[in-house]
Protein backbone atom coordinates (compact mmCIF):
# COMPACT_ATOMS: atom_id res chain seq x y z
CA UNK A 1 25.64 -2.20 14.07
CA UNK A 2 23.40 -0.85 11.16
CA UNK A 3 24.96 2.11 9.24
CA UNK A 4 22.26 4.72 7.49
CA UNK A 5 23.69 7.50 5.02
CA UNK A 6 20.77 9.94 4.44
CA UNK A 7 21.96 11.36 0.51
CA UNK A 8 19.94 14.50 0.20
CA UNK A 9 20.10 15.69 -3.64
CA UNK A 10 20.37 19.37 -4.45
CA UNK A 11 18.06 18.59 -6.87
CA UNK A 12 14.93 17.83 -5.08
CA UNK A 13 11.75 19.54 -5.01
CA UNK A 14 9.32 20.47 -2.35
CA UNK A 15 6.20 18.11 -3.70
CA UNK A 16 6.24 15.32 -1.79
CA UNK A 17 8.46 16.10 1.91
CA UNK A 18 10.58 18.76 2.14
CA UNK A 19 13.88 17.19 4.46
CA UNK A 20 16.35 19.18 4.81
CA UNK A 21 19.99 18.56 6.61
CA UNK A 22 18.63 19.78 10.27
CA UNK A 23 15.86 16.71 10.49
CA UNK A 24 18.30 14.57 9.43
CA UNK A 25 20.70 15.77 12.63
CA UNK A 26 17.49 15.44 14.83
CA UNK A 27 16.49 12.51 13.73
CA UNK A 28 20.35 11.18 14.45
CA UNK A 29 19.27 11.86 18.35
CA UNK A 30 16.41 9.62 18.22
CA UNK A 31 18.13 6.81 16.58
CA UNK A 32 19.10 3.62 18.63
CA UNK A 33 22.31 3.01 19.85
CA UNK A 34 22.68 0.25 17.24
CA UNK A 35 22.28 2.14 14.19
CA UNK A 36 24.98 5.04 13.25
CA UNK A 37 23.78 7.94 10.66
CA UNK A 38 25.48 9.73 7.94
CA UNK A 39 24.52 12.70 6.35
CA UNK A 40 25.56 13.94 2.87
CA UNK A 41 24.23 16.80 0.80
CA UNK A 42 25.17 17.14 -2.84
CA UNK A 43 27.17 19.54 -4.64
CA UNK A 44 28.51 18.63 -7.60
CA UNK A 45 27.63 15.95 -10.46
CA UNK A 46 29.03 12.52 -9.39
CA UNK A 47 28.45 13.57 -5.61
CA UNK A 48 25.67 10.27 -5.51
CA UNK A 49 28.66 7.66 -6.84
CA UNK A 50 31.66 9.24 -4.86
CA UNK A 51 29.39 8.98 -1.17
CA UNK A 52 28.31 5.62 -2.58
CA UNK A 53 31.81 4.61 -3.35
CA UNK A 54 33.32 5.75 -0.25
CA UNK A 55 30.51 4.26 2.19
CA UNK A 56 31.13 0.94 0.55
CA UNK A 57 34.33 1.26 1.74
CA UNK A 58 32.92 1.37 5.88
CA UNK A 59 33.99 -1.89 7.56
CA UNK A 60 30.42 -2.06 8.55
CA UNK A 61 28.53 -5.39 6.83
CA UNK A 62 25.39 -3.37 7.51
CA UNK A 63 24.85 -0.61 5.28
CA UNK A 64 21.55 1.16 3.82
CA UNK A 65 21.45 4.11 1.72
CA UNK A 66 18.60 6.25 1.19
CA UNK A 67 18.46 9.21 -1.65
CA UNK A 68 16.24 12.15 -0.50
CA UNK A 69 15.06 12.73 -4.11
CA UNK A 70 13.55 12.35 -7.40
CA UNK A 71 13.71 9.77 -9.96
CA UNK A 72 16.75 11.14 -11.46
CA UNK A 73 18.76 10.97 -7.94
CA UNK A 74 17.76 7.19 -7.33
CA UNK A 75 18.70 6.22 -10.73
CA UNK A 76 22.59 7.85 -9.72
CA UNK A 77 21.89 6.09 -6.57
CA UNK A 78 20.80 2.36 -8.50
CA UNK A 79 23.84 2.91 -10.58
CA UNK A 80 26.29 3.48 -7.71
CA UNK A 81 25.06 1.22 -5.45
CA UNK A 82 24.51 -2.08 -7.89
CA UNK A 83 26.94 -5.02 -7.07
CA UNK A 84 28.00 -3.65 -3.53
CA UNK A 85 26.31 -5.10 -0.25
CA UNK A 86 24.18 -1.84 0.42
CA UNK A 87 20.57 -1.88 0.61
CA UNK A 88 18.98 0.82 -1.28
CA UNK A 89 16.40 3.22 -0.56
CA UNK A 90 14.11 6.43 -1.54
CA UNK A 91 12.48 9.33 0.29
CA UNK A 92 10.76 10.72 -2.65
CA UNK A 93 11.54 14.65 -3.67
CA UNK A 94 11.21 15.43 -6.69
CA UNK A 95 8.60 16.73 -9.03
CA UNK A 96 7.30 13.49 -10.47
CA UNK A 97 8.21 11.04 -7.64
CA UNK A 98 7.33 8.61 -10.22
CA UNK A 99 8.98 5.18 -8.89
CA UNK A 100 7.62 5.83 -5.40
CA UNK A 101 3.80 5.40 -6.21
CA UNK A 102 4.62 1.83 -6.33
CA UNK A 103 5.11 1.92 -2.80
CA UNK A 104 2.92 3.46 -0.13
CA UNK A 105 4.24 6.74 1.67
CA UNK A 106 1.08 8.25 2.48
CA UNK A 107 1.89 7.94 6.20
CA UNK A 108 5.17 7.96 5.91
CA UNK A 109 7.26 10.01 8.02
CA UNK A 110 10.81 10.49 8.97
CA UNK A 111 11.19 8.59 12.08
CA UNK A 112 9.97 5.34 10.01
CA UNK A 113 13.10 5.64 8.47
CA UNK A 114 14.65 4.31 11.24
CA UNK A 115 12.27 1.24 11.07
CA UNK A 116 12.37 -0.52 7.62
CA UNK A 117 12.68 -4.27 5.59
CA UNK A 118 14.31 -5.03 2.69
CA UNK A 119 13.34 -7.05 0.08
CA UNK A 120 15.22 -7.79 -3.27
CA UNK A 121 13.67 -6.13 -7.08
CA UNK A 122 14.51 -6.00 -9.79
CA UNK A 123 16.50 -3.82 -12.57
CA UNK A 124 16.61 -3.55 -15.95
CA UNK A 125 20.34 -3.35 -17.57
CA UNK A 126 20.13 -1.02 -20.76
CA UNK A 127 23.39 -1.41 -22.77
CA UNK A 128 25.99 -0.28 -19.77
CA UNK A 129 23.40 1.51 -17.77
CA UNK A 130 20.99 0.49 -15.52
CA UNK A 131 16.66 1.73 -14.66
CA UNK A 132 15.10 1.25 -11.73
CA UNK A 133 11.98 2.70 -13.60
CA UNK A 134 10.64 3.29 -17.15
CA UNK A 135 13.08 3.59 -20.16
CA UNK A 136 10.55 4.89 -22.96
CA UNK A 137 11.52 6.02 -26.67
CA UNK A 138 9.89 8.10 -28.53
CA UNK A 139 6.66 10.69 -27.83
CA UNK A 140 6.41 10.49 -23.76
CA UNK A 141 10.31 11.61 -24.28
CA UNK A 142 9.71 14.35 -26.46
CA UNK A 143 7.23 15.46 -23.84
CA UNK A 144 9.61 15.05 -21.12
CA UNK A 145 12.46 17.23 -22.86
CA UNK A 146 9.68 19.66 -23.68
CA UNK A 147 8.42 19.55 -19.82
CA UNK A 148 12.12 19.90 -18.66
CA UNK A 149 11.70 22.96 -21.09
CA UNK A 150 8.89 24.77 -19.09
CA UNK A 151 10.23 23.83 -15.44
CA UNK A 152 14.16 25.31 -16.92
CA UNK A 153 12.06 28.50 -17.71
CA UNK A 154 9.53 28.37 -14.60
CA UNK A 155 10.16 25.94 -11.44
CA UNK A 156 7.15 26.74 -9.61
CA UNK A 157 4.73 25.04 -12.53
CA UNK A 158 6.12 21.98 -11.32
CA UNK A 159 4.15 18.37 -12.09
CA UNK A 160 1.98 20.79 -14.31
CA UNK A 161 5.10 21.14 -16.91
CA UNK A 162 4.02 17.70 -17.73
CA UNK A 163 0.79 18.63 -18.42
CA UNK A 164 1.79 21.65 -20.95
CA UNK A 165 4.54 19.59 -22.42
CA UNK A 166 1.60 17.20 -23.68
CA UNK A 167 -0.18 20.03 -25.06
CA UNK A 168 2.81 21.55 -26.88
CA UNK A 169 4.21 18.20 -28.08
CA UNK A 170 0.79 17.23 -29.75
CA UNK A 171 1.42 20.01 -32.33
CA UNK A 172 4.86 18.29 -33.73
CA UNK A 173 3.65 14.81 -33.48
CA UNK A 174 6.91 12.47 -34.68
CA UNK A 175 7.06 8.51 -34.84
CA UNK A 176 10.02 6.67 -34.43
CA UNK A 177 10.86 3.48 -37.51
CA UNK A 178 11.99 0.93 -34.51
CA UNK A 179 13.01 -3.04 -35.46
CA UNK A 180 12.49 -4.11 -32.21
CA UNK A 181 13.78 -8.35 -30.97
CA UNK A 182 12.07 -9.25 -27.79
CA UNK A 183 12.84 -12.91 -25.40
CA UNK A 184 9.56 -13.79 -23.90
CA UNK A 185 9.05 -14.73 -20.24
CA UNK A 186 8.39 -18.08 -21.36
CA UNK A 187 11.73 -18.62 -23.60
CA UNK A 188 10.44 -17.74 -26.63
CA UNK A 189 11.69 -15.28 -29.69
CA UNK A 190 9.74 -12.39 -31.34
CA UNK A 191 10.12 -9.84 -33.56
CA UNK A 192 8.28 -6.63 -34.12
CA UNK A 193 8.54 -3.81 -36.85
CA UNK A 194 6.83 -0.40 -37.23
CA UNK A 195 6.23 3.02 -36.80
CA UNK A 196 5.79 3.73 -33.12
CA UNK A 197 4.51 6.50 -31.09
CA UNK A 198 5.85 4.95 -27.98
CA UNK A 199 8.08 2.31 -26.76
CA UNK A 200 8.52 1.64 -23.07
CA UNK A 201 10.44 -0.80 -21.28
CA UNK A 202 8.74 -0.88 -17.35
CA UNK A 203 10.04 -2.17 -14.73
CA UNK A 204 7.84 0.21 -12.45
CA UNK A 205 4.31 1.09 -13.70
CA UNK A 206 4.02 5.06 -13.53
CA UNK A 207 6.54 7.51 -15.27
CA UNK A 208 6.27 11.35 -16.74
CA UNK A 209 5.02 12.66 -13.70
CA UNK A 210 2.16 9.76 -12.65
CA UNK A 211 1.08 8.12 -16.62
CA UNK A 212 0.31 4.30 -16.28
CA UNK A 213 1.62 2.57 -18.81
CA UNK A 214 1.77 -0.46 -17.26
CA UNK A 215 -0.71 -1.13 -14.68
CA UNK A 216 -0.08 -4.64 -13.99
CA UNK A 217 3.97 -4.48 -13.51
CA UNK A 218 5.49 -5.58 -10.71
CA UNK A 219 8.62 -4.51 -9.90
CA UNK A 220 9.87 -7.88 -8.49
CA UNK A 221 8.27 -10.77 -10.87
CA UNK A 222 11.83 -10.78 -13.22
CA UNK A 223 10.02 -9.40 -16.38
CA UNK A 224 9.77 -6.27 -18.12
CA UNK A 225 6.67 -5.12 -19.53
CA UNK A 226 7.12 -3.74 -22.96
CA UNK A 227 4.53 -1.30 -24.28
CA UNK A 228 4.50 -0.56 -27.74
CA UNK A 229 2.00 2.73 -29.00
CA UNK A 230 1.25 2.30 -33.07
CA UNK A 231 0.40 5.07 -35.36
CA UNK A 232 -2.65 6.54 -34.07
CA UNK A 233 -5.26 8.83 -35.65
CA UNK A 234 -4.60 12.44 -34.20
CA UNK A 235 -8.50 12.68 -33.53
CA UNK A 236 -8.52 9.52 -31.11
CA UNK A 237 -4.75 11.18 -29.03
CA UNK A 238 -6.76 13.21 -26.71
CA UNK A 239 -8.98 10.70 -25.09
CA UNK A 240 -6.14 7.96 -25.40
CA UNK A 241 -3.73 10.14 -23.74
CA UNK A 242 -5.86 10.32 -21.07
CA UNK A 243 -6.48 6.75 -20.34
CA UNK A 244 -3.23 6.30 -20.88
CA UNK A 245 -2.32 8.53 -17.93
CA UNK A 246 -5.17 6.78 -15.91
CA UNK A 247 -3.68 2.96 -17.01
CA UNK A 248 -7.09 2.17 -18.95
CA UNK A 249 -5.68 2.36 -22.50
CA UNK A 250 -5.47 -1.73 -22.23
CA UNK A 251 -8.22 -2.50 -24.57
CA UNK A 252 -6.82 -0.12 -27.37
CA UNK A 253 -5.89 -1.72 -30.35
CA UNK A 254 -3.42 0.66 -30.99
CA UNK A 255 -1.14 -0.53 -27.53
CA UNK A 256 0.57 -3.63 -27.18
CA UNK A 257 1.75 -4.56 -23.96
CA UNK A 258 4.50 -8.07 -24.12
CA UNK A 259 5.88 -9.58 -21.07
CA UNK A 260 9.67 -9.90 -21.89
CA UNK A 261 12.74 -11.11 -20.58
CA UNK A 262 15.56 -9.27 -22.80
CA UNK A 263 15.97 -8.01 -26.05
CA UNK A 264 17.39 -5.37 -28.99
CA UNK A 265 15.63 -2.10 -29.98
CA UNK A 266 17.29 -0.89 -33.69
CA UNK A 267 17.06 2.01 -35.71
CA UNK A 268 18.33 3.46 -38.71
CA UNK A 269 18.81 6.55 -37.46
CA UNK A 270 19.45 7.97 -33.97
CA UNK A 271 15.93 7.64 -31.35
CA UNK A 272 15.42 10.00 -28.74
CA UNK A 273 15.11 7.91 -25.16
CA UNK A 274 15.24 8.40 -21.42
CA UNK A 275 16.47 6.27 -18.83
CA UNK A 276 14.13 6.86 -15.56
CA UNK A 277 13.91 10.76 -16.65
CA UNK A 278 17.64 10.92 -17.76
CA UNK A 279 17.25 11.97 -21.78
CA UNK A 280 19.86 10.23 -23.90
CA UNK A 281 19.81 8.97 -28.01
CA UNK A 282 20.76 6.10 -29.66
CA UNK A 283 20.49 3.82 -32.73
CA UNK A 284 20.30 0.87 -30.65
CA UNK A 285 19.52 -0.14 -27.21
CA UNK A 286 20.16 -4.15 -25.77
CA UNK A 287 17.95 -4.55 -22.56
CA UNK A 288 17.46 -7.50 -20.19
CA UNK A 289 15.68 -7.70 -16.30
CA UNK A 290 18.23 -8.44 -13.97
CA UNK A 291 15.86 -10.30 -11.31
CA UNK A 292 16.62 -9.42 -7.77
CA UNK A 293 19.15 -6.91 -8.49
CA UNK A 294 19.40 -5.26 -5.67
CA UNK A 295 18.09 -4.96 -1.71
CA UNK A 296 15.69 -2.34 -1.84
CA UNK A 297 14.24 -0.59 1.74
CA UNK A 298 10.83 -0.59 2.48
CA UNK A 299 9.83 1.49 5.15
CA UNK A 300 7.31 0.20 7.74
């Protein structure tokens, strides 16, 4: 028998589907007799681990687990669920649904959660915590802070917060001194040094509310895509900004995109990061793909 746990995060927004606990329960009557459902709803910090904890503990070998959220619910959910035999799964609701445009859920609705594959992706370990996504240092984090900023102050903005937080961040404009060591897919060592604008580590290609910064990743090929934003004349931000959102900024000579396997990013002083949304800072990240990391669901 197959075992479902719908996790629906207190958290989520209204910009993708709105679920709510009731069409979970219906949805319960219209699922075989081989699959059994369980329903959680959040209420505290921690809620995602302890319900991920505890249904790891069902004597059932089946087990799927699906977080009705945003990016910051499925990275609790990644971190949970890594190294137990769950399969792992998102209905996007948040306000950037960011790792779910590299999946398809324009005709997705709920019943087709009852019909689903799996198929293993990867991860990318950052010192003792794990992304599903983007970790970026640097300006598209001091955007994010300020965005978190405008939606604190006015929810209903929503994915435009993003939008404002670019404005508002161009005025204060700060670079981050990085040494940054970098494995190459093909074995190989290198070693960068600078003043960067931005830093991200992709597993995923869209973050900060749908910017591309790396069109061609692939969330299942084992490497990271690491792309590195130089000192830029302010004049040339705007447009670049904007292909940047779009995922045209690959000609640029001031972007650098390397196709990694591991690696150190080092500072003198403290950075300001996020892992898959979550802000944190540090003086020094390790990093590495962990290929085929987990069994994630993808719905039919």
């Amino acid at each position: 028998m197959k075992k479902l746990l719908f996790i629906i995060s207190s958290k989520a927004g209204k910009t993708e589907f709105d679920i709510k606990k009731e069409d979970l329960i219906a949805l319960t009557n219209k699922a075989p007799s081989d699959i059994d459902i369980e329903i959680v709803e959040t209420r505290y910090k921690g809620h995602i681990k302890d319900a991920i904890d505890s249904f790891a503990k069902d004597k059932l070998s089946d087990k799927y687990a699906i977080v009705c959220g945003g990016d910051g619910s499925l990275n609790e959910l990644i971190n949970a669920g890594y190294g137990k035999d769950i399969a792992l799964g998102l209905i996007p609701m948040g306000t950037g649904n960011d790792f779910a445009k590299n999946f398809d859920y324009k005709n997705f609705s709920l019943e087709k959660a009852l019909s689903f594959r799996t198929r293993p992706i990867d991860l990318i370990a950052i010192n003792d915590k794990l992304c599903i996504n983007v970790t970026s240092l640097g300006f598209d984090t001091q955007v994010l802070e300020e965005a978190y900023r405008f939606l604190h102050k006015k929810p209903s903005i929503g994915k435009k917060a993003y939008i404002y937080a670019v404005i508002s961040s161009l005025r204060n404009i700060q670079y981050e001194k990085l040494d940054i060591t970098m494995t190459m897919d093909d074995g190989s060592r290198k070693n960068i040094s600078g003043d960067f604008l931005i830093s991200a580590l992709c597993n995923g290609g869209f973050y900060g509310s749908g910017f591309n910064p790396a069109p061609k990743a692939v969330i299942d090929d084992g490497i990271i895509n690491l792309v590195c934003a130089d000192k830029i004349p302010f004049y040339k931000l705007p447009l670049l900004i904007l292909k940047y959102k779009k995922g045209r900024h690959g000609t640029s000579p001031h972007l650098n995109e390397y196709k990694i396997k591991s690696g150190k990013i080092s500072s003198s002083k403290a950075f300001l990061g996020n892992i898959d949304g979550e802000i944190f800072t540090a003086k020094e990240i390790d990093f590495k793909i962990l290929p085929s990391a987990i069994r994630w669901i993808y719905f039919e």
